[in-house]
Protein backbone atom coordinates (compact mmCIF):
# COMPACT_ATOMS: atom_id res chain seq x y z
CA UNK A 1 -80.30 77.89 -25.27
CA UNK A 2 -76.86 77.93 -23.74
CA UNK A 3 -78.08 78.69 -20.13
CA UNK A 4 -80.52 75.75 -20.26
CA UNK A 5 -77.96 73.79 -21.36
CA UNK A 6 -75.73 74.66 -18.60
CA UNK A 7 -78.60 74.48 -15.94
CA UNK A 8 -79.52 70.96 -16.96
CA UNK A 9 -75.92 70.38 -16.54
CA UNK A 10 -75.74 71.49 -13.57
CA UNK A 11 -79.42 70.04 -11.65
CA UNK A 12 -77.77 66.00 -13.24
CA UNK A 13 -74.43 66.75 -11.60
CA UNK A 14 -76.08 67.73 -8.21
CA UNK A 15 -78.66 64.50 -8.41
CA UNK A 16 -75.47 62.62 -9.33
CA UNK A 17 -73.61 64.01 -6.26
CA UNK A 18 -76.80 63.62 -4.02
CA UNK A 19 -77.31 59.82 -5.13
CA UNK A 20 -73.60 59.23 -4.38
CA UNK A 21 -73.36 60.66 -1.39
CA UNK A 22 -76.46 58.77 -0.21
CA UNK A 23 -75.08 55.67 -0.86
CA UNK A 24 -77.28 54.44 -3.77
CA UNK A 25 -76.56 53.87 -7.28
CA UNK A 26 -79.22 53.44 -10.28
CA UNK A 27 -77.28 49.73 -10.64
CA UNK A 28 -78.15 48.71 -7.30
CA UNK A 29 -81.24 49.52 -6.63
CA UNK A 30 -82.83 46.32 -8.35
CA UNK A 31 -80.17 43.65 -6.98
CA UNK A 32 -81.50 40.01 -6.69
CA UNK A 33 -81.26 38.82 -3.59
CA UNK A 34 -78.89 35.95 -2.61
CA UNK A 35 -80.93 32.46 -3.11
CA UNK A 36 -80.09 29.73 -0.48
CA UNK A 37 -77.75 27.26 -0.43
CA UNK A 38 -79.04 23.80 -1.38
CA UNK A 39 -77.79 20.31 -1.85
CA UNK A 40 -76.92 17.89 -4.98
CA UNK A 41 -78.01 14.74 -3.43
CA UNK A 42 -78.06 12.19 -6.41
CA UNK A 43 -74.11 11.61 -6.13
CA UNK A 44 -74.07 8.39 -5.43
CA UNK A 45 -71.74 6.19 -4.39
CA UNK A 46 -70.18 9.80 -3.67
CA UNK A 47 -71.31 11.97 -1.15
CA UNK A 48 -73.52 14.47 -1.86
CA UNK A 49 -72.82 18.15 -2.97
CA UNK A 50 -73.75 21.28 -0.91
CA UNK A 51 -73.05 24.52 -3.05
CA UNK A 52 -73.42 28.18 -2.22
CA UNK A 53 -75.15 30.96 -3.63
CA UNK A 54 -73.61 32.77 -0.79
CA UNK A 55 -69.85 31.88 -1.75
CA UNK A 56 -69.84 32.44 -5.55
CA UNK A 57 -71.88 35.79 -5.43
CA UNK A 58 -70.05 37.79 -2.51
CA UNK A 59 -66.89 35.52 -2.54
CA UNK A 60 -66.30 35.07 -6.58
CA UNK A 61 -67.68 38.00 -7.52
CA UNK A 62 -70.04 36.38 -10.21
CA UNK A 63 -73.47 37.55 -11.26
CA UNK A 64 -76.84 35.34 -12.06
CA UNK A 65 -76.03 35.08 -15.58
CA UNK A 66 -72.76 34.27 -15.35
CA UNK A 67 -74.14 30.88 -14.74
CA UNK A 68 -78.27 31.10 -15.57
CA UNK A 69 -78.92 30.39 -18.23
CA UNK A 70 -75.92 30.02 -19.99
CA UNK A 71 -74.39 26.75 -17.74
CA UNK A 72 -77.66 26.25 -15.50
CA UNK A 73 -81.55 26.75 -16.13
CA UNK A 74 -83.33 28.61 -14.02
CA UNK A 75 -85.65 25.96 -12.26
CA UNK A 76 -85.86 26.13 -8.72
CA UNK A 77 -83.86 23.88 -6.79
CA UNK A 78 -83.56 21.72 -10.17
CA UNK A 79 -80.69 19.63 -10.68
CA UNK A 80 -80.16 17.85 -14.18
CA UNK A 81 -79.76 14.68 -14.13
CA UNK A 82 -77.75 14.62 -17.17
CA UNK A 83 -75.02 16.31 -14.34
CA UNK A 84 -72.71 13.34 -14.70
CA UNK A 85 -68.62 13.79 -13.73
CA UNK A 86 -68.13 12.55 -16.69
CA UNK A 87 -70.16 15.82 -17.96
CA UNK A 88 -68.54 17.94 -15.28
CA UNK A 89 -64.71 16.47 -16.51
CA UNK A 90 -65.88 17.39 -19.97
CA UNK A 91 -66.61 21.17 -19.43
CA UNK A 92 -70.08 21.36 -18.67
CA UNK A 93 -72.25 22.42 -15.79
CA UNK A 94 -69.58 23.34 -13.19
CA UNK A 95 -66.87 22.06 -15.31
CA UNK A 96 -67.68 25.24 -17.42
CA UNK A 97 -65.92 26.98 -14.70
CA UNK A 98 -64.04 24.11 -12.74
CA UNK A 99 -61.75 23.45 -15.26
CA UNK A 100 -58.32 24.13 -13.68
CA UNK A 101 -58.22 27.80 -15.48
CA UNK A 102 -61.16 29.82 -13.83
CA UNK A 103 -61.12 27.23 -10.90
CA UNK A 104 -59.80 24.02 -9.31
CA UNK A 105 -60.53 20.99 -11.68
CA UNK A 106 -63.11 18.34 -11.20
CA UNK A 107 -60.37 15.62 -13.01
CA UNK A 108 -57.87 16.41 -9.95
CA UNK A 109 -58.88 13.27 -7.59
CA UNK A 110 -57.28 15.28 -5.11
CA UNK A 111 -59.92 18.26 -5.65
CA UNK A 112 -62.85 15.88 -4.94
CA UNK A 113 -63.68 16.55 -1.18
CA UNK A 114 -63.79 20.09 -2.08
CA UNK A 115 -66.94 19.40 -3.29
CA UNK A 116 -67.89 15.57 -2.12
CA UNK A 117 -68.16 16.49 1.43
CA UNK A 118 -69.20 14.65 4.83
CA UNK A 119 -71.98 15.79 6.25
């Protein structure tokens, strides 16, 4: 029984080994793919706001349910529109996170074109 033990050892360390040195890890091999960047258009009389996928996944680090569906629902291209500032300034949707801990605050007026920008 000992032997088989130690084989079985063994054979997992070498597929360990093998899987490493190929590059590929159990965790990676189902990734999500990056969804686009879109638009928040109802803003007004601000202008609207473009956010990344892009930025907060490879930039930020974060990971789908950092944000879905704890903060945000997971409707396609969906924006609330119960998204108010006033919502925002209170901690939720990006407030959750843009709260002047995690990240820049959406109550600094001097923050604002970091998300209201031209187009």
């Amino acid at each position: 029984m000992n032997g088989k033990l130690i084989g079985f050892t063994t054979a997992m360390v070498i597929i360990a080994a093998l899987a490493l040195w190929l590059g590929g890890s159990p965790a990676q091999s189902g990734e999500v793919p990056v969804p686009p960047d879109f638009s928040y258009e109802d803003t007004k009389p601000l202008t609207p706001v473009p956010f990344s996928h892009k930025f907060h996944v490879a930039e930020k680090k974060l990971q789908c349910p950092d944000c879905h569906t704890k903060v945000f629902q997971m409707k396609k291209m969906a924006a609330s529109p119960e998204m108010t500032m006033a919502k925002l300034n209170g901690g939720e949707f990006c407030g959750n996170c843009h709260n002047g801990k995690k990240a820049f605050s959406t109550k600094e007026a001097k923050d604002c074109s970091k998300c209201h920008q031209k187009k």
